[in-house]
Structures are given as structure tokens and as C-alpha cells.
C-alpha atoms as a PDB file:
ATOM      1  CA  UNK A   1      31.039 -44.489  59.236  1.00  0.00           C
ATOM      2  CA  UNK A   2      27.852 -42.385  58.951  1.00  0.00           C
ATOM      3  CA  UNK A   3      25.880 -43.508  61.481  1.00  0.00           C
ATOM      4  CA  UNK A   4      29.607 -43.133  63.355  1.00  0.00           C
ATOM      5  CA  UNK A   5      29.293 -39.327  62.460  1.00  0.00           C
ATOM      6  CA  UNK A   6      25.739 -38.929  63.673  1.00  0.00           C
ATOM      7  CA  UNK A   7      26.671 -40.486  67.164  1.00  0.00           C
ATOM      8  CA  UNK A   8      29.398 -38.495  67.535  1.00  0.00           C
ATOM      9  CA  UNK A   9      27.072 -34.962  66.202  1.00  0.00           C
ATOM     10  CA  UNK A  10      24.268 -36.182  68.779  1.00  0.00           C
ATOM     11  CA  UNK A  11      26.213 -36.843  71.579  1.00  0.00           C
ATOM     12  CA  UNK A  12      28.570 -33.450  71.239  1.00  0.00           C
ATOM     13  CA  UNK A  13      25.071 -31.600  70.721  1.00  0.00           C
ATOM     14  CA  UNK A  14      23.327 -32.980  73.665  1.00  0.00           C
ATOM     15  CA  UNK A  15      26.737 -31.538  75.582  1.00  0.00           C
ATOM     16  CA  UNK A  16      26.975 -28.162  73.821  1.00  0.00           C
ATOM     17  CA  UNK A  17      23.211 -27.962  75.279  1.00  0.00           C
ATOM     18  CA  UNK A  18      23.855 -29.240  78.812  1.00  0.00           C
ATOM     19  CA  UNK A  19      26.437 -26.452  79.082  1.00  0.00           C
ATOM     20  CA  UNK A  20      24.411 -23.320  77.547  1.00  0.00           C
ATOM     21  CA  UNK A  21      21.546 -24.747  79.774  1.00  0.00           C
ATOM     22  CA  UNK A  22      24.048 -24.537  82.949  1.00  0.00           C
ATOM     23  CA  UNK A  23      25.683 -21.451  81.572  1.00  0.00           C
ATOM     24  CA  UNK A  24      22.144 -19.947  81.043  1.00  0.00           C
ATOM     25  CA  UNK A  25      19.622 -21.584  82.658  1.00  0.00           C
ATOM     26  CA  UNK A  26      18.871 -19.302  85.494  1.00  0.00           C
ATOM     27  CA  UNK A  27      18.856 -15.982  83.097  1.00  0.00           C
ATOM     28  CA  UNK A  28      16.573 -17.673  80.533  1.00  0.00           C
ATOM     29  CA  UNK A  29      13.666 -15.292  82.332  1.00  0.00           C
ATOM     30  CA  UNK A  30      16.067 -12.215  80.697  1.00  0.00           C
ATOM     31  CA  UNK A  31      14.763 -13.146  77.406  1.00  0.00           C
ATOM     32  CA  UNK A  32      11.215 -11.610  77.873  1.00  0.00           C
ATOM     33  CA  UNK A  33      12.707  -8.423  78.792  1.00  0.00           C
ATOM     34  CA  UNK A  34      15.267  -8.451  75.581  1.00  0.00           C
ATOM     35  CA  UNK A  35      14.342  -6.558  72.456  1.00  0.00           C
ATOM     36  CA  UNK A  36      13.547  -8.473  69.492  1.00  0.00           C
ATOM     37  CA  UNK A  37      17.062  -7.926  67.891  1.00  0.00           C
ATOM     38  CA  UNK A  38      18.867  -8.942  71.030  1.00  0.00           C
ATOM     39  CA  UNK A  39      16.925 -12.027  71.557  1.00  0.00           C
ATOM     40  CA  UNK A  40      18.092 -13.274  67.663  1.00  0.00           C
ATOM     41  CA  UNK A  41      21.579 -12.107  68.584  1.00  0.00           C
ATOM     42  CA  UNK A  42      21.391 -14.692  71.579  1.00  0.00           C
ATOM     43  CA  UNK A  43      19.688 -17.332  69.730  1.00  0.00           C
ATOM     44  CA  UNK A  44      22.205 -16.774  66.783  1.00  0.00           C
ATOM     45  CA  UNK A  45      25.343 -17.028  69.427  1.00  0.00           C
ATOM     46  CA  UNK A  46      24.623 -19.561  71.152  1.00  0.00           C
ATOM     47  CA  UNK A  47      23.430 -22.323  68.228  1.00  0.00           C
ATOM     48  CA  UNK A  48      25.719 -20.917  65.990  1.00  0.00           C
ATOM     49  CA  UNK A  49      28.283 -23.792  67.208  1.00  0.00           C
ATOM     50  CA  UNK A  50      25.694 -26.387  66.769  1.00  0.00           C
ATOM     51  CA  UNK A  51      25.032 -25.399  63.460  1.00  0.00           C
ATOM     52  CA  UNK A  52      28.797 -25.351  62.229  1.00  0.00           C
ATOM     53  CA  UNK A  53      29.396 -28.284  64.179  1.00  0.00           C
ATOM     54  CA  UNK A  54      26.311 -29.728  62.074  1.00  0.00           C
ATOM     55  CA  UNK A  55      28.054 -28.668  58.610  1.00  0.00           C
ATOM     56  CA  UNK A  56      31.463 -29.607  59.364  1.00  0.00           C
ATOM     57  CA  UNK A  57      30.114 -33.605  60.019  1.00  0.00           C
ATOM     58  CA  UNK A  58      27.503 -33.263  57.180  1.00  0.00           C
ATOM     59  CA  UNK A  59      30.727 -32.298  54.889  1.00  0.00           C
ATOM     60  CA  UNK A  60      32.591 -35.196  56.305  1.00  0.00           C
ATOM     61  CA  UNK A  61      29.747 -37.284  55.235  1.00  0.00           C
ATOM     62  CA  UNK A  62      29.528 -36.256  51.654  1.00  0.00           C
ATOM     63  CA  UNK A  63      33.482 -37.262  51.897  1.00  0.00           C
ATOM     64  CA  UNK A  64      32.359 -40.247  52.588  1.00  0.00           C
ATOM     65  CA  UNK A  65      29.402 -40.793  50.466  1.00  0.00           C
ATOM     66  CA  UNK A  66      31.900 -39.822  47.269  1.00  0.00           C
ATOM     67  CA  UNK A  67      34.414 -41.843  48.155  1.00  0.00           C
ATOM     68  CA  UNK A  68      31.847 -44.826  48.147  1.00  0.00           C
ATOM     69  CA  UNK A  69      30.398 -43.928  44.781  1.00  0.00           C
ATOM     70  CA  UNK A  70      33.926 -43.721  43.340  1.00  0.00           C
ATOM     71  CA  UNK A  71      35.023 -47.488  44.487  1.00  0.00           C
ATOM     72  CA  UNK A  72      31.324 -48.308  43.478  1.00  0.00           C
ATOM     73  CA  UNK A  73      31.908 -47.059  40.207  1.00  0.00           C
ATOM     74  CA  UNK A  74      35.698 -48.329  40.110  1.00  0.00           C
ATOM     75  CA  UNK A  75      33.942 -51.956  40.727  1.00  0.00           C
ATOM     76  CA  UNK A  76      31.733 -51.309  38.077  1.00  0.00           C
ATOM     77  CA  UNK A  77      33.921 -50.635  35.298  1.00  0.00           C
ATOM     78  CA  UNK A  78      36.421 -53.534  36.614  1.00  0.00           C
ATOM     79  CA  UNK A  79      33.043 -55.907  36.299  1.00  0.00           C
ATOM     80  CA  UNK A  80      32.389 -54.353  33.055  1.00  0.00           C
ATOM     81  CA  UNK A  81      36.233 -54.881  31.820  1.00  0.00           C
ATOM     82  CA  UNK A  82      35.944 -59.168  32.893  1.00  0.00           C
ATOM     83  CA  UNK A  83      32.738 -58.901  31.183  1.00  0.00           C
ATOM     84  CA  UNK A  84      34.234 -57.673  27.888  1.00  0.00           C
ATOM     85  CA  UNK A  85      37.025 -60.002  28.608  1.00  0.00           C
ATOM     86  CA  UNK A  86      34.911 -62.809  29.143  1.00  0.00           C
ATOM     87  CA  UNK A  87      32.879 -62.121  25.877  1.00  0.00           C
ATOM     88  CA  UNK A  88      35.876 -61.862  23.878  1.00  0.00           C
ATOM     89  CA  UNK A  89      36.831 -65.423  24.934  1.00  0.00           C
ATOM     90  CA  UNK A  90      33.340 -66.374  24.591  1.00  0.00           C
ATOM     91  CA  UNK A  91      33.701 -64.858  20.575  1.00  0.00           C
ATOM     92  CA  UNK A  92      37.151 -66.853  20.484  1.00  0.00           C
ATOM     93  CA  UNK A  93      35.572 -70.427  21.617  1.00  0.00           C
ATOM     94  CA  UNK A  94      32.428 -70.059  19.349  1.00  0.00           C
ATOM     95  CA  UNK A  95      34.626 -69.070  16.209  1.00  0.00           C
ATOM     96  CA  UNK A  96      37.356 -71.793  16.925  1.00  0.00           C
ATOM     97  CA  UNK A  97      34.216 -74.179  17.474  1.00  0.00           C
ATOM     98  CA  UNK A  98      32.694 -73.288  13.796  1.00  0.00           C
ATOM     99  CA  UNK A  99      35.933 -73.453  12.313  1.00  0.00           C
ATOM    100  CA  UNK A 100      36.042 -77.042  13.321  1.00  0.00           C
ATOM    101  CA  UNK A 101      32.629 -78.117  12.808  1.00  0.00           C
ATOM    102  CA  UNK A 102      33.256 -76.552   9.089  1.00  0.00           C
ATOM    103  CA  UNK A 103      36.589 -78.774   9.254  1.00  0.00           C
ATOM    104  CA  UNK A 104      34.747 -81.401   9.840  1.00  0.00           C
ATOM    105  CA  UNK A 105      32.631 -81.125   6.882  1.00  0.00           C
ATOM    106  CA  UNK A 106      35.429 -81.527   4.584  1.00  0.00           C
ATOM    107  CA  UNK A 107      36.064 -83.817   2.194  1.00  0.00           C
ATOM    108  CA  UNK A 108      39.564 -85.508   2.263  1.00  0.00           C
ATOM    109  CA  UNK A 109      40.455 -85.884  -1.230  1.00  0.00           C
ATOM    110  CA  UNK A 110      42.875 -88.162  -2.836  1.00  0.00           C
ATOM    111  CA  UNK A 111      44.236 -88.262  -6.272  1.00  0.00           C
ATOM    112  CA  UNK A 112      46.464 -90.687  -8.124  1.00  0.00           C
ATOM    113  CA  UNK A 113      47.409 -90.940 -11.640  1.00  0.00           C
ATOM    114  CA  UNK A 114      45.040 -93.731 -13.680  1.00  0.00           C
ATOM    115  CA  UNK A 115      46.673 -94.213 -16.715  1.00  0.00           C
ATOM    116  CA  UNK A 116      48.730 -91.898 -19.162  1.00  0.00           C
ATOM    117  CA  UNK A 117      50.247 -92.437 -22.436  1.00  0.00           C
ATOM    118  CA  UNK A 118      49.535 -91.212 -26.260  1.00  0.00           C
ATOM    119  CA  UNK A 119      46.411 -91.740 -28.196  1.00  0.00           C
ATOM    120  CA  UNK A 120      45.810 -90.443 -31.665  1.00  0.00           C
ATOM    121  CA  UNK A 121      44.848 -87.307 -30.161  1.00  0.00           C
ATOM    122  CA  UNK A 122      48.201 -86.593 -28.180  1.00  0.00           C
ATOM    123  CA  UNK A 123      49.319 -87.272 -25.028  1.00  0.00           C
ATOM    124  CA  UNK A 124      46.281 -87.827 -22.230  1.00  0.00           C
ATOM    125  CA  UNK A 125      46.613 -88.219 -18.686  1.00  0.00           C
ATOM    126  CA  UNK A 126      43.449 -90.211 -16.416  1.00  0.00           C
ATOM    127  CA  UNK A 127      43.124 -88.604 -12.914  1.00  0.00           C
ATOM    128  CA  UNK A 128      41.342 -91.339  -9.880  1.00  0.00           C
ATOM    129  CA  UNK A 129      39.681 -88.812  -7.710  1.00  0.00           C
ATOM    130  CA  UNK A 130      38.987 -90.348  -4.532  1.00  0.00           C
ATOM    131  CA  UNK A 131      36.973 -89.422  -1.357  1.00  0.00           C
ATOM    132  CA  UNK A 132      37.228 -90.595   2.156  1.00  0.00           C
ATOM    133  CA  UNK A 133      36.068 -87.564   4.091  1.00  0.00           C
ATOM    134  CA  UNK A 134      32.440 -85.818   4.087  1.00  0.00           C
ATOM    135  CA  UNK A 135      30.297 -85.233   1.295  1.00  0.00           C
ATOM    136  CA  UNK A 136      31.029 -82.120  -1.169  1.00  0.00           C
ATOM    137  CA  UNK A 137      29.263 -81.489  -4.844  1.00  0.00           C
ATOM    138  CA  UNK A 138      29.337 -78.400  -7.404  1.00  0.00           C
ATOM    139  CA  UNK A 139      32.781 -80.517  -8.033  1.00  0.00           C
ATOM    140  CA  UNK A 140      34.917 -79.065 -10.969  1.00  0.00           C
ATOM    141  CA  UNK A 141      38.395 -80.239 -11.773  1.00  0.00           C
ATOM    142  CA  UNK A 142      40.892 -77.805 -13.096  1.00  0.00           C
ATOM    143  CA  UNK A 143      44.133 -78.887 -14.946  1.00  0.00           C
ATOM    144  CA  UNK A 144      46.981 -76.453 -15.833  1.00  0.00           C
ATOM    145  CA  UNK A 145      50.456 -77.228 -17.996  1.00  0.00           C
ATOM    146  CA  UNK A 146      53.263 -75.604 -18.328  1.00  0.00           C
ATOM    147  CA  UNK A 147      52.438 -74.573 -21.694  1.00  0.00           C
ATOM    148  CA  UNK A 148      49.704 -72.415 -20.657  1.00  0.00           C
ATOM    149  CA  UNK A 149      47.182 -75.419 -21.277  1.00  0.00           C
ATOM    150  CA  UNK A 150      44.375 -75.032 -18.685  1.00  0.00           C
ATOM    151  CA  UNK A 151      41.058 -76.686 -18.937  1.00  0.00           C
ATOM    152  CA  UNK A 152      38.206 -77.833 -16.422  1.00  0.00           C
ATOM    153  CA  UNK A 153      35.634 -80.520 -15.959  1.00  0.00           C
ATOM    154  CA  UNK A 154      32.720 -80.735 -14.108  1.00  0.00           C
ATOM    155  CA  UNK A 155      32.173 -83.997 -11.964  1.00  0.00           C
ATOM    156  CA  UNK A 156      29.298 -85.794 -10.327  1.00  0.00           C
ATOM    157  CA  UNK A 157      29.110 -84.591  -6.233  1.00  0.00           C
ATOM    158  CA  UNK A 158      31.418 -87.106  -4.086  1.00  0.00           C
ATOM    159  CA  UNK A 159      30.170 -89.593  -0.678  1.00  0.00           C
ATOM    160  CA  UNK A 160      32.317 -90.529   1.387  1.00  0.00           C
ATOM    161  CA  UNK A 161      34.055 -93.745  -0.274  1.00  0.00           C
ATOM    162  CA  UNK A 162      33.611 -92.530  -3.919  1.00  0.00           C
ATOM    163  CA  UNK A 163      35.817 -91.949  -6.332  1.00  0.00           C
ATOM    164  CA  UNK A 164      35.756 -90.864  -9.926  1.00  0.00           C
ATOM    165  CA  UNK A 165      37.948 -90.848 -12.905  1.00  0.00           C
ATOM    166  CA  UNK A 166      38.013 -88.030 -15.270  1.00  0.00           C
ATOM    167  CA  UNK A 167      40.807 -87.667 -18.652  1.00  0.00           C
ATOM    168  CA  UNK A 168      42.764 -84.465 -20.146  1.00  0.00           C
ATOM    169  CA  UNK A 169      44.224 -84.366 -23.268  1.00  0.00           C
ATOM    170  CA  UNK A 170      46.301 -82.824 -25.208  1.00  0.00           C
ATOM    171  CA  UNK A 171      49.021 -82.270 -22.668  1.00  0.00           C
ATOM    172  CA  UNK A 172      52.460 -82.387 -23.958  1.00  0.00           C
ATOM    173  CA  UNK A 173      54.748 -85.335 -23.341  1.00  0.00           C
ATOM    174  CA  UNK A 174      55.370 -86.204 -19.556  1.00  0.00           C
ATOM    175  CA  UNK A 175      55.226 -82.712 -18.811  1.00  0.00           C
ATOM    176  CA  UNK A 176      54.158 -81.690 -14.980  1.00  0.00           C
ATOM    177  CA  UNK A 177      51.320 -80.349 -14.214  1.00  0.00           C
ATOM    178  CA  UNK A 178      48.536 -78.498 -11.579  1.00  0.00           C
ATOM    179  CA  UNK A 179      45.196 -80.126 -10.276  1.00  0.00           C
ATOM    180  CA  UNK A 180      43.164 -77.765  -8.700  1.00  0.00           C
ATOM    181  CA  UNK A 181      39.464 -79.549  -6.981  1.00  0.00           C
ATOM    182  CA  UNK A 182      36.754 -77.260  -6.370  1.00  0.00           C
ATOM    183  CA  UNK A 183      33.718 -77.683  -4.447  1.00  0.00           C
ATOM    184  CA  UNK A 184      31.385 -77.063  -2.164  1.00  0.00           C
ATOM    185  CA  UNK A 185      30.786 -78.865   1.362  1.00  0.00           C
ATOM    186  CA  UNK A 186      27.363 -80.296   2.974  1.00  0.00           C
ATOM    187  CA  UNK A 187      26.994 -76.809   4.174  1.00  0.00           C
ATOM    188  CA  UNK A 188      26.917 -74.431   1.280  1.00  0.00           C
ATOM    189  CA  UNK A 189      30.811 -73.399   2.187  1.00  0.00           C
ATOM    190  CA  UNK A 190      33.105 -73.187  -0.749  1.00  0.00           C
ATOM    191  CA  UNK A 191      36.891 -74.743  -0.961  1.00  0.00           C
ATOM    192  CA  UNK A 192      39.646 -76.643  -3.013  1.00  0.00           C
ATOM    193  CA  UNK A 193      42.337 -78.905  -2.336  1.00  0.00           C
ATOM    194  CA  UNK A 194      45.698 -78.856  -4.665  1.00  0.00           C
ATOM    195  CA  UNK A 195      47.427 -81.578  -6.250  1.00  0.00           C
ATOM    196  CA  UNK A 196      51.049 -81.475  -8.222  1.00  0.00           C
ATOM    197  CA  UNK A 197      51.982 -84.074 -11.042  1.00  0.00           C
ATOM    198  CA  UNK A 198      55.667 -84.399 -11.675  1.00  0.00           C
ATOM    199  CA  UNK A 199      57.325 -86.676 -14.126  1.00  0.00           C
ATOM    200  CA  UNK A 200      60.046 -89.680 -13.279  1.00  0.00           C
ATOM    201  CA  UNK A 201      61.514 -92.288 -14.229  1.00  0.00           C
ATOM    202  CA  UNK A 202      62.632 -95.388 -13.372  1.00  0.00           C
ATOM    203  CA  UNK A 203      63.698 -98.975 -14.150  1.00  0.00           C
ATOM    204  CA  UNK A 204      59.866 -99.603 -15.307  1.00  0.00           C
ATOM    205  CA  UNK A 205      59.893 -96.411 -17.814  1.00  0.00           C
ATOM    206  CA  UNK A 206      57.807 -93.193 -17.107  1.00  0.00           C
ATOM    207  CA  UNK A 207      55.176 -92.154 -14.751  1.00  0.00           C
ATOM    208  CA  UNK A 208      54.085 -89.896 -12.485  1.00  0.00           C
ATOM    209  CA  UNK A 209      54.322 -88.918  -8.970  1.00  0.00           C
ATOM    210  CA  UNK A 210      51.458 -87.233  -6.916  1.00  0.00           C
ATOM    211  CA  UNK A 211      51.629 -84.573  -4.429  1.00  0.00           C
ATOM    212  CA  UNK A 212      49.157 -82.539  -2.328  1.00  0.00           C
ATOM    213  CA  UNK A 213      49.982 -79.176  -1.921  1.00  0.00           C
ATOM    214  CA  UNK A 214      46.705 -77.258  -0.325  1.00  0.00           C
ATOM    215  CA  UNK A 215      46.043 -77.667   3.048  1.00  0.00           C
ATOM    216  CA  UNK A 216      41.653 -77.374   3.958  1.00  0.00           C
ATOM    217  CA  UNK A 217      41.407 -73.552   5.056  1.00  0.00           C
END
């Protein structure tokens, strides 16, 4: 469109001049004769045209030019906006793909009841802790009653295929209670898994059933 403009200003210029030449041409000798103040009053009427006509495409251009910069700078910022967008989704993948590398460094714990029944120290309860996921350590079993009876033991760290059996006492009679398993994961990230003992019984006499509550977070 500019060069459009300039075409158009060269072309009406070169006729502006063709007709003050043939309007003028054979009184150009005048000019000599003219006092100083005449001779700019001439010169001043007859570019004066050329000159507006000069401005009026020169502010046509600058239209132009602005216009340019604006959808430029409208591009920009939409290029800008899918950037953000894309780095957001970028964010979203990586986090979604630590979440489930950290998943996968989970142990998948199992627990089932060993053995239970009184000794001459009360009633006792022996927990199997099993382990058929990843490796974890910094293992520590908590056990809570319903009578407020809450106590914890430290275990060795489990591999996958381990297990481990660990005892509470002094638990009231068949009473149902809370296993909590802390620990820590191959790398350095901290969790538990919950388990829920419940009494029942049936035609073989008492026991326990098992159930997990937590789900890995």
C-alpha cells in the first residue's frame, strides 16, 4: 500500500508540474524582473499544492504504518497468550508425570492378622506386614484401640516380597482397632497406608477381618 501511495504522489506530481510548466512556461523570463517578495509569493502558490498533496499521502501512510503495528502487536500478544497456554500444559504434563513416577515408587502394602488370643500379659494381637510393591524404610507401625490405647513400633525397611511380623499387647478383648504404616519411599518422599481390624465371628469362634482404608496420595 505504500509504495501504492508513492506511485500515485509521483505520478500526480509529475502532472501538477506538466501543467504549471504549460500554464507558465513562456512567462518564466518574468521572474528576473519580480521583486524578491513576489518571486516567494509565486514559488509559495504554485508548490503549495504539491506540498499538501505531499502531507495528505504521507498522513495516509502513517494510517497505514499504525494500523500494521497494531495487528503486529495484536499477533504478538495472541503468540504470547498460546505460549502461556502451552506452558501451562507443559506445567500440567510434567506434574502429572512426577506424580506417577512418585506412584510408582510406592510400596503396596498388605496386612493380615497372624495370630491373636490371651497370654499372661492380656490380650495380644500379631500383625503379617507384607510388601509387594517398591522398596520403602524409616517403617513405623502405629496401633490405636478404642480405649485410647495407642502405641508404635519401629520395623526393619521392606523389598519388594518381604514381609514382617510385629505383636501389640495389651489390647482389650476382640476389640477393633487402627493400623496406621509409615514410611518413607526409595526417594526420600514420606507416606502411610491405613488398615482397619474389626472383630467376627463365626462357626470356627473369633477372629478378625482386615480392611484397607488409605488410598497412596
Amino acid at each position: 500500500m505504500g509504495r501504492a501511495l508513492a506511485a500515485i504522489g509521483i505520478v500526480l506530481t509529475v502532472c501538477y508540474a506538466l501543467f504549471a510548466w504549460w500554464l507558465v512556461g513562456d512567462r518564466i523570463q518574468t521572474l528576473r524582473s519580480m521583486d524578491l517578495n513576489e518571486v516567494g509569493d509565486f514559488l509559495a502558490g504554485a508548490f503549495g499544492p504539491v506540498a499538501i498533496l505531499w502531507l495528505v499521502l504521507g498522513f495516509f501512510q502513517q494510517g497505514i504504518e499504525l494500523r500494521q503495528g497494531t495487528d503486529a502487536l495484536r499477533l504478538q500478544a495472541k503468540e504470547l497468550s498460546n505460549s502461556v497456554e502451552q506452558q501451562i500444559e507443559l506445567v500440567a504434563t510434567q506434574r502429572a508425570s512426577l506424580v506417577n513416577y512418585e506412584r510408582s515408587l510406592e510400596p503396596l502394602l498388605q496386612m493380615n492378622i497372624a495370630d491373636a488370643g490371651m497370654d499372661d500379659g492380656g490380650f495380644y494381637v500379631s500383625l503379617n506386614i507384607s510388601n509387594t510393591g517398591e522398596y520403602c524404610d524409616s517403617v513405623e507401625i502405629e496401633l490405636s484401640a478404642s480405649n485410647n490405647y495407642q502405641r508404635v513400633l519401629d520395623i526393619a525397611p521392606l523389598f519388594r516380597g518381604d514381609y514382617n511380623v510385629v505383636r501389640f499387647g495389651e489390647l482389650h478383648e476382640w476389640e477393633g482397632f487402627k493400623v496406621v504404616v509409615k514410611y518413607k519411599t526409595s526417594s526420600g518422599r514420606s507416606n502411610s497406608q491405613t488398615f482397619t481390624a474389626q472383630h467376627y465371628q463365626n462357626r470356627e469362634g473369633d477372629s478378625y477381618t482386615v480392611r484397607k482404608q488409605s488410598l497412596l496420595t
